[in-house]
PDB file of N, CA and C in Angstrom:
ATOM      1  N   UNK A   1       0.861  -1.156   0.000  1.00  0.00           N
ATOM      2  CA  UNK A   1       0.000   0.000   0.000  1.00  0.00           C
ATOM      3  C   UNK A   1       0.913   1.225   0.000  1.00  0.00           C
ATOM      4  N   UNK A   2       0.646   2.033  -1.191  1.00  0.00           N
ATOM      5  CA  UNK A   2       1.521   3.238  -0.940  1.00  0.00           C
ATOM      6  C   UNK A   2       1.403   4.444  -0.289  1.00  0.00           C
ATOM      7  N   UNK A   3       1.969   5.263  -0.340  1.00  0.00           N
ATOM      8  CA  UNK A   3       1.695   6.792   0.344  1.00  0.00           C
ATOM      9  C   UNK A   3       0.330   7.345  -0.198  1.00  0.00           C
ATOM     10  N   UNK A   4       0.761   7.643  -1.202  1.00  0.00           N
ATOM     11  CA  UNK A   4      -0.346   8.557  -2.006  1.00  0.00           C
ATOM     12  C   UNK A   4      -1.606   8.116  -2.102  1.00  0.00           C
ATOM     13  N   UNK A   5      -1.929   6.312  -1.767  1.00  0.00           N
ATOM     14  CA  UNK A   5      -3.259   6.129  -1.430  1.00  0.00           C
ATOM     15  C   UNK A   5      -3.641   6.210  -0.634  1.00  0.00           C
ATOM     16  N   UNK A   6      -2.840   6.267   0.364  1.00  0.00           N
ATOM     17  CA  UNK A   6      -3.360   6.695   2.017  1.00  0.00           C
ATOM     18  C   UNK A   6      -3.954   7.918   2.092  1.00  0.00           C
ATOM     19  N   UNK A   7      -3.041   8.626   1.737  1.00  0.00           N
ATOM     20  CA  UNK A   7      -3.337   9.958   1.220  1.00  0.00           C
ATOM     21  C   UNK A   7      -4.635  10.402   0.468  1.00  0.00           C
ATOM     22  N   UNK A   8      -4.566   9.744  -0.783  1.00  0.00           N
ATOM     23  CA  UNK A   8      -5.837  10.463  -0.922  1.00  0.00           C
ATOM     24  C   UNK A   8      -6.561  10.118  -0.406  1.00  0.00           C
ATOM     25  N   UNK A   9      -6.923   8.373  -0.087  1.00  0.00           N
ATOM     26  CA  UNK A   9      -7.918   8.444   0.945  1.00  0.00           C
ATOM     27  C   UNK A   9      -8.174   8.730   2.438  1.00  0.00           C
ATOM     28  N   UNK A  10      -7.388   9.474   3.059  1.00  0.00           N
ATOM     29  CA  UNK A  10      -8.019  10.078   4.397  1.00  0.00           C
ATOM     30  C   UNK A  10      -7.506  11.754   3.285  1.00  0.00           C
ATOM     31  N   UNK A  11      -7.436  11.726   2.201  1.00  0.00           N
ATOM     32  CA  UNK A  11      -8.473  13.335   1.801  1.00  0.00           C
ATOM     33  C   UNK A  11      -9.721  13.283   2.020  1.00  0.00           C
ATOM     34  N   UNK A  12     -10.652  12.455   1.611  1.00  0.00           N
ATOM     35  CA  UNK A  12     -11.506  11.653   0.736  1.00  0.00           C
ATOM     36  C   UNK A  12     -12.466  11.587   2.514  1.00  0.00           C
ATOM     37  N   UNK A  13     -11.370  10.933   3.256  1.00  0.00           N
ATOM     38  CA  UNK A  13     -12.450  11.151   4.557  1.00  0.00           C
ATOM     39  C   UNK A  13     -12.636  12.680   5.265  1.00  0.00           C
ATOM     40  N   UNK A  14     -11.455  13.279   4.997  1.00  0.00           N
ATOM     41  CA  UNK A  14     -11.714  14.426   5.957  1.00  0.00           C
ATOM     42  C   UNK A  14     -12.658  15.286   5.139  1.00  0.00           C
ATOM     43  N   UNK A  15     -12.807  15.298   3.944  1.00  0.00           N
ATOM     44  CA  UNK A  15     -13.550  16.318   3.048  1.00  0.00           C
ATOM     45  C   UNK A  15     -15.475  15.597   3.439  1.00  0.00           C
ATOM     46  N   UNK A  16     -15.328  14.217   3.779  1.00  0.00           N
ATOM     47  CA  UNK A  16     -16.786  13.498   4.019  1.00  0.00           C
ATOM     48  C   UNK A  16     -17.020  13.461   5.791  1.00  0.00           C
ATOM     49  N   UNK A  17     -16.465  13.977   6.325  1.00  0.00           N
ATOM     50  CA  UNK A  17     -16.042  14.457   7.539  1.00  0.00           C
ATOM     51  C   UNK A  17     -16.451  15.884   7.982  1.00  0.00           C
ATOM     52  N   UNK A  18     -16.499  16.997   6.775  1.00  0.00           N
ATOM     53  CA  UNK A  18     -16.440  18.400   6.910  1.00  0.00           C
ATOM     54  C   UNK A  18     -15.625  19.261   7.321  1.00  0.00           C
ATOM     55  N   UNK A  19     -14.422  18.607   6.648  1.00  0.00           N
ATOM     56  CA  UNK A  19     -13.436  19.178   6.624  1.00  0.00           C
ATOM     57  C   UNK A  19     -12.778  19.930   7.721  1.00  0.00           C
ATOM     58  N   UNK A  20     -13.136  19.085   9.350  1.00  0.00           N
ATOM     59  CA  UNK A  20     -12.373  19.429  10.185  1.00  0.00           C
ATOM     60  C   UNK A  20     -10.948  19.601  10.664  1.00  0.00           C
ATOM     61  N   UNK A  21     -10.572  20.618  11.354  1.00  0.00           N
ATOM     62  CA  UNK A  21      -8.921  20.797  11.826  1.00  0.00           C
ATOM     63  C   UNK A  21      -8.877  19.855  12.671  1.00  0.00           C
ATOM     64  N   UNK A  22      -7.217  19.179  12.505  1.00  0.00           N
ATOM     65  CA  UNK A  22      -6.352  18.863  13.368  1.00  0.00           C
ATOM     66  C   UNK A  22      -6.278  17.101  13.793  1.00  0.00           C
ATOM     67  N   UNK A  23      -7.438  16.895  12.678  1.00  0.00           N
ATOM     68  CA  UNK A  23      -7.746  15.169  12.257  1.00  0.00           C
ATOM     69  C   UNK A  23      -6.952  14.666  11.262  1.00  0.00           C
ATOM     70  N   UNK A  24      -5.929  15.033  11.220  1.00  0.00           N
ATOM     71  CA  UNK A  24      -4.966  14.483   9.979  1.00  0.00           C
ATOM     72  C   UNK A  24      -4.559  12.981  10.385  1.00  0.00           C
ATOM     73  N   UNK A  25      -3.695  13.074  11.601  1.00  0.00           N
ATOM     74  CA  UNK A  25      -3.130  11.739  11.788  1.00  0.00           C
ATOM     75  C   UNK A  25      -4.241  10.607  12.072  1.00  0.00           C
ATOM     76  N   UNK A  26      -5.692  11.048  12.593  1.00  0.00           N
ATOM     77  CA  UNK A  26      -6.600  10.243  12.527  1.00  0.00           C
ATOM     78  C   UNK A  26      -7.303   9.771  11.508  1.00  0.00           C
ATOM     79  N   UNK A  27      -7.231  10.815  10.206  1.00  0.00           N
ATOM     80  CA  UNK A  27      -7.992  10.508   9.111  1.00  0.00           C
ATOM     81  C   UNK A  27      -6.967   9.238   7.895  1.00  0.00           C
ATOM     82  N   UNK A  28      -5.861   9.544   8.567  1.00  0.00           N
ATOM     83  CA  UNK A  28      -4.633   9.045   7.711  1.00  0.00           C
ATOM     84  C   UNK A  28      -4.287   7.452   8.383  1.00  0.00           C
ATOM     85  N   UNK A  29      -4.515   6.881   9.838  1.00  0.00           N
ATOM     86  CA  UNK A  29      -5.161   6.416  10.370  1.00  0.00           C
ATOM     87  C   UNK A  29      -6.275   5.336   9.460  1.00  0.00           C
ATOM     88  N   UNK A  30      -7.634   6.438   9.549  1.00  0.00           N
ATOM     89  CA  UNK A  30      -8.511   5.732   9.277  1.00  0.00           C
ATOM     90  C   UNK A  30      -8.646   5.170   7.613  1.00  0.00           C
ATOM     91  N   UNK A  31      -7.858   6.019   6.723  1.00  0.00           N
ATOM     92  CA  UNK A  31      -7.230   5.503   5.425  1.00  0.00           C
ATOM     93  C   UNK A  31      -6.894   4.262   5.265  1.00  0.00           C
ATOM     94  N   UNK A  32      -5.472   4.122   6.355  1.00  0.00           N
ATOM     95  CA  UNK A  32      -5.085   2.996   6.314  1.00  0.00           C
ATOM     96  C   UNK A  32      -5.334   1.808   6.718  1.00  0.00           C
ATOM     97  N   UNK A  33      -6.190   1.712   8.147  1.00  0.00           N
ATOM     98  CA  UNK A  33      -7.343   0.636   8.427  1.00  0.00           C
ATOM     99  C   UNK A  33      -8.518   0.473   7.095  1.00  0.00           C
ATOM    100  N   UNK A  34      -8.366   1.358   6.242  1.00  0.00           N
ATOM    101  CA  UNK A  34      -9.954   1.174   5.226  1.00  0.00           C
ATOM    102  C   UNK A  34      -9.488   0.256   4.283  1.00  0.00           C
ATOM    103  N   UNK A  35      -8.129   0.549   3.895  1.00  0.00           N
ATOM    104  CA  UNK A  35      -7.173   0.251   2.572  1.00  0.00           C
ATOM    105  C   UNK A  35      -6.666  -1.033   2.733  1.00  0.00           C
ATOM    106  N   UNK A  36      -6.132  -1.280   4.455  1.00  0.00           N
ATOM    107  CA  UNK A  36      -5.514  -2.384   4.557  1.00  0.00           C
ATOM    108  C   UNK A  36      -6.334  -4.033   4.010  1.00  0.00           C
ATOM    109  N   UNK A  37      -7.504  -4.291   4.292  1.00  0.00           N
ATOM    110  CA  UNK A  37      -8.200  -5.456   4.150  1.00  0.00           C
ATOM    111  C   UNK A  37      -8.414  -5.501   2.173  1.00  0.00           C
ATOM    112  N   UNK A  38      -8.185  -4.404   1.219  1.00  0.00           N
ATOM    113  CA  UNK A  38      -8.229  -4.288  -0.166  1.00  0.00           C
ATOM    114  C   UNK A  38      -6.888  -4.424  -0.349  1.00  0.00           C
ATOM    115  N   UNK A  39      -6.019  -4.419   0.548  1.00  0.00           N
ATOM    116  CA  UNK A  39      -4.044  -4.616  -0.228  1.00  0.00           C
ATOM    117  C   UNK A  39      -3.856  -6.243   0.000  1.00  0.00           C
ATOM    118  N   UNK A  40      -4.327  -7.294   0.868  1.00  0.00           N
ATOM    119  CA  UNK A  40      -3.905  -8.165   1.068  1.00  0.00           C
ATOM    120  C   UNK A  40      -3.911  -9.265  -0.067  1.00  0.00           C
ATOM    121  N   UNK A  41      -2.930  -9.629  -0.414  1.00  0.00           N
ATOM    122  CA  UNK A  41      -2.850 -10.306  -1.254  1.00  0.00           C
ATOM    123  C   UNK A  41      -2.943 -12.344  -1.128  1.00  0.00           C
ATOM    124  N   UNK A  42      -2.973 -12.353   0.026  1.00  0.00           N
ATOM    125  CA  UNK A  42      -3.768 -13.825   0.487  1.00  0.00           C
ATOM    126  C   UNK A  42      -2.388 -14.283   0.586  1.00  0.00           C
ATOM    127  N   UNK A  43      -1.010 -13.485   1.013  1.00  0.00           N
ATOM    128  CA  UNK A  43       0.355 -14.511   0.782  1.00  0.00           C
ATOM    129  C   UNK A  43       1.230 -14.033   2.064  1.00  0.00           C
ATOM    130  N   UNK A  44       0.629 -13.493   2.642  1.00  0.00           N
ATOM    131  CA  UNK A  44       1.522 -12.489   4.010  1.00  0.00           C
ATOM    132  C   UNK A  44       2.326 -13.617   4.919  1.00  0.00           C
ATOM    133  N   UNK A  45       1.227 -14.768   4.392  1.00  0.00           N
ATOM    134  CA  UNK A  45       1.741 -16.124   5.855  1.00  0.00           C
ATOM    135  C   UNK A  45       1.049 -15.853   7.407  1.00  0.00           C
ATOM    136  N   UNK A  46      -0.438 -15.326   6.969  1.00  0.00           N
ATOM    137  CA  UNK A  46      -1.297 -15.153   8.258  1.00  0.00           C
ATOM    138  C   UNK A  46      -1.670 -16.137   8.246  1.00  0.00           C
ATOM    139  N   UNK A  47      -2.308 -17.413   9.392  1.00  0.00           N
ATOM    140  CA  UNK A  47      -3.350 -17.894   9.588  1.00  0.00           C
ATOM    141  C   UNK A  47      -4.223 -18.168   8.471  1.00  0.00           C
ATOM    142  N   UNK A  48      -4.904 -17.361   8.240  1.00  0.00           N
ATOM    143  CA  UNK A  48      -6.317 -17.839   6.983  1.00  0.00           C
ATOM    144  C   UNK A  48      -5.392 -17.571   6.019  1.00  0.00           C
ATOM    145  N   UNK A  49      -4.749 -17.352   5.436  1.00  0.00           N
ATOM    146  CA  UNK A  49      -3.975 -17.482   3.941  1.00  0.00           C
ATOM    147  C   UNK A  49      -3.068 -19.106   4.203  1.00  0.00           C
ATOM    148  N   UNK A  50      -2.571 -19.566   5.643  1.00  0.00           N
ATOM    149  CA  UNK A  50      -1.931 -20.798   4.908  1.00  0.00           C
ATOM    150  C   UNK A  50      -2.785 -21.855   5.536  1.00  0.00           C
ATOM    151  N   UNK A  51      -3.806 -21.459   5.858  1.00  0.00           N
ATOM    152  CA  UNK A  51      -4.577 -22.782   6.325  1.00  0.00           C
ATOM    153  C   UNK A  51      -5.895 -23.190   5.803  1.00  0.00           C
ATOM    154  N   UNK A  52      -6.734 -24.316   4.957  1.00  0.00           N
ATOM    155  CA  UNK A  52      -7.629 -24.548   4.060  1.00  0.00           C
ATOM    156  C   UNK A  52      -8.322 -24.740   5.007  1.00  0.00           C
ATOM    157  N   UNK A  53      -9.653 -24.388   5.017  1.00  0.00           N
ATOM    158  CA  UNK A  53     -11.521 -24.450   5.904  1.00  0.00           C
ATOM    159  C   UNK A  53     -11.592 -26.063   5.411  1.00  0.00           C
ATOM    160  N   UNK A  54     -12.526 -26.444   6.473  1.00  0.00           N
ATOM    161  CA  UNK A  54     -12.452 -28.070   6.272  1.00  0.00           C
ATOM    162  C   UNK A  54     -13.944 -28.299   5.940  1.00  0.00           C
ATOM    163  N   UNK A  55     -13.886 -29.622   5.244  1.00  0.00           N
ATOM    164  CA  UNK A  55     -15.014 -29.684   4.261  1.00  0.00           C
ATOM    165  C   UNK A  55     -15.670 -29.802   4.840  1.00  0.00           C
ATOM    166  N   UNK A  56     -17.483 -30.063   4.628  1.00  0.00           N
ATOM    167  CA  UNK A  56     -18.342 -30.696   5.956  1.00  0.00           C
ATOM    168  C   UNK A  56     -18.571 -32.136   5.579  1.00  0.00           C
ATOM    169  N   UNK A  57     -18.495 -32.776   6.436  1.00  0.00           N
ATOM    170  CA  UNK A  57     -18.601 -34.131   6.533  1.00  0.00           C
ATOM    171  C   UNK A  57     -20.023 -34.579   6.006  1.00  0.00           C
ATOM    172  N   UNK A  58     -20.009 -35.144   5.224  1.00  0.00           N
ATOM    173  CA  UNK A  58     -21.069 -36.053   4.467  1.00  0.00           C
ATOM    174  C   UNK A  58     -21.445 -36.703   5.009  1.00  0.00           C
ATOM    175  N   UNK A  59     -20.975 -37.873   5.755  1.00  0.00           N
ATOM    176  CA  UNK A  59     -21.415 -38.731   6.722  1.00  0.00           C
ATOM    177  C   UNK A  59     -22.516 -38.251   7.986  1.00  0.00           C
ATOM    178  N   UNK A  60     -22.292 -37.162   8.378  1.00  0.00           N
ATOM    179  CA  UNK A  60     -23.006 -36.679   9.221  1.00  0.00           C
ATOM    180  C   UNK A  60     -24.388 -36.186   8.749  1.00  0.00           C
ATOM    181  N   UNK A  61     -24.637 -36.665   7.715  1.00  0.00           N
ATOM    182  CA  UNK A  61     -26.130 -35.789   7.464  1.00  0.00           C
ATOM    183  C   UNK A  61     -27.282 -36.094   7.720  1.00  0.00           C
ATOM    184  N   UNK A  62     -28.190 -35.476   8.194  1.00  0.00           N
ATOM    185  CA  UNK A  62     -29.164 -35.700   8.697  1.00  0.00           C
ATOM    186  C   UNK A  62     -30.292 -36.261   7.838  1.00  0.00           C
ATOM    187  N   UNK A  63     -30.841 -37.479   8.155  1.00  0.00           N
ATOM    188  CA  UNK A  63     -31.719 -38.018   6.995  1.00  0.00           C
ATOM    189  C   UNK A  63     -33.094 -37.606   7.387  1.00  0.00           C
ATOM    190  N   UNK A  64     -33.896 -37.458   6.459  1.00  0.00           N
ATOM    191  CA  UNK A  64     -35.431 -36.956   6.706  1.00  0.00           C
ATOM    192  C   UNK A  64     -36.295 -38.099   7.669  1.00  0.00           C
ATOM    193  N   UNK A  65     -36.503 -37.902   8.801  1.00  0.00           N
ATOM    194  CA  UNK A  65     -37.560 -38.956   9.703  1.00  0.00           C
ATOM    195  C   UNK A  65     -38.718 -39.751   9.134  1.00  0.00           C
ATOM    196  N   UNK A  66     -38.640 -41.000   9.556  1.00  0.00           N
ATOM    197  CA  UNK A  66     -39.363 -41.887   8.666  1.00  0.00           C
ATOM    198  C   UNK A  66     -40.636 -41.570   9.074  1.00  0.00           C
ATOM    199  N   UNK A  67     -41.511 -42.342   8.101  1.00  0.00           N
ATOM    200  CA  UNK A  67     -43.284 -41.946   7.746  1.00  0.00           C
ATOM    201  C   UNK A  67     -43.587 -42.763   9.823  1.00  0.00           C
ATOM    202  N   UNK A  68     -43.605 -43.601   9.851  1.00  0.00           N
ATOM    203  CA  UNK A  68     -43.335 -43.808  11.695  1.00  0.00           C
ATOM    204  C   UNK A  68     -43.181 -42.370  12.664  1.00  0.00           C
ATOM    205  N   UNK A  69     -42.091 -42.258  12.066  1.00  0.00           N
ATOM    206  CA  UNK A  69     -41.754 -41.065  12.958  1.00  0.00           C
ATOM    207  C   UNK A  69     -42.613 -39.987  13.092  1.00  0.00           C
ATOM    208  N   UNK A  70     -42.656 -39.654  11.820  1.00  0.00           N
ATOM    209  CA  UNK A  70     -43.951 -38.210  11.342  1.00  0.00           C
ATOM    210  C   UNK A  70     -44.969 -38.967  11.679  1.00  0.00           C
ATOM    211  N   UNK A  71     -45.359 -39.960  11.462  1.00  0.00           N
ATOM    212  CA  UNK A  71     -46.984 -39.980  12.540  1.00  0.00           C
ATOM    213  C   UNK A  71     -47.201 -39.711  14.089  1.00  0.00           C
ATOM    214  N   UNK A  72     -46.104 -40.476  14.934  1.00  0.00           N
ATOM    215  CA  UNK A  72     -46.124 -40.060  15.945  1.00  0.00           C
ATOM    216  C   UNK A  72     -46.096 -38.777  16.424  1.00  0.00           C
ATOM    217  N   UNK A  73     -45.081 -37.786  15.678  1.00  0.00           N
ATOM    218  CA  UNK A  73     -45.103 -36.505  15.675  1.00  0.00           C
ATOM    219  C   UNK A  73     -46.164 -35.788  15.637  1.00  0.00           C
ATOM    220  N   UNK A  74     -46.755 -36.092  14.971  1.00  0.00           N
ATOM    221  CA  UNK A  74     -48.214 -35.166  14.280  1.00  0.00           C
ATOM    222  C   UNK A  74     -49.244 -36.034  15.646  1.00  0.00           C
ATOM    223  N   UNK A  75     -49.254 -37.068  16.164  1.00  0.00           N
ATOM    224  CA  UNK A  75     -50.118 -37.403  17.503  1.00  0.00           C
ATOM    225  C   UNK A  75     -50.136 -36.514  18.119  1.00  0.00           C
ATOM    226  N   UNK A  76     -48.515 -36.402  18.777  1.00  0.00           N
ATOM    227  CA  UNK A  76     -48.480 -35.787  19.528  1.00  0.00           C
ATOM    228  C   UNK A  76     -49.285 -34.296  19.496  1.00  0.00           C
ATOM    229  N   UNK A  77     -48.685 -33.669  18.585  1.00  0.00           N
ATOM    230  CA  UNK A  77     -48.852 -32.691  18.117  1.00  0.00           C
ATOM    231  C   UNK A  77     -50.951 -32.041  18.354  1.00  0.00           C
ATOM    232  N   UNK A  78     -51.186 -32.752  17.869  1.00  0.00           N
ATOM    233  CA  UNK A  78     -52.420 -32.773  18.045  1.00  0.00           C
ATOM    234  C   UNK A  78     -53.322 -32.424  19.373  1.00  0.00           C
ATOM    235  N   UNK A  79     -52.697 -33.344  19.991  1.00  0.00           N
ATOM    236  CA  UNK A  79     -53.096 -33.296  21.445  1.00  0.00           C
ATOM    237  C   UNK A  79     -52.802 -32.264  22.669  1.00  0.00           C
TER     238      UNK A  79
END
């Protein structure tokens, strides 16, 4: 991330801000928290860039309750 995008963007905030004094290092700041999560390039060697989400297990799936089941259900239900 370079200078000049920081830059323009905490222009970009202080002008949507109203152009208050003496918010520079905060707006420049808030530039760079805005910018940082759009520069990452998925290769830094954080956590979620070297580690793959795990699949969901197939085995575990829940099968629809048998015609047995749904009758009793609906007894109950009733009552």
């Amino acid at each position: 991330m370079d200078e000049e995008t920081i830059r323009l963007t905490a222009y970009r905030i202080w002008e949507q801000q109203g152009k208050p004094d003496g918010q520079d290092f905060v707006h420049w700041l808030q530039a760079r928290d805005e910018l940082a999560p759009a520069q990452t390039d998925g290769l830094s060697g954080s956590i979620e860039s070297s580690v793959t989400p795990p699949t969901p297990d197939r085995s575990k799936r829940q099968t629809a309750p048998s015609s047995a089941a749904q009758k009793t259900r609906s007894k109950k239900l009733k009552t």
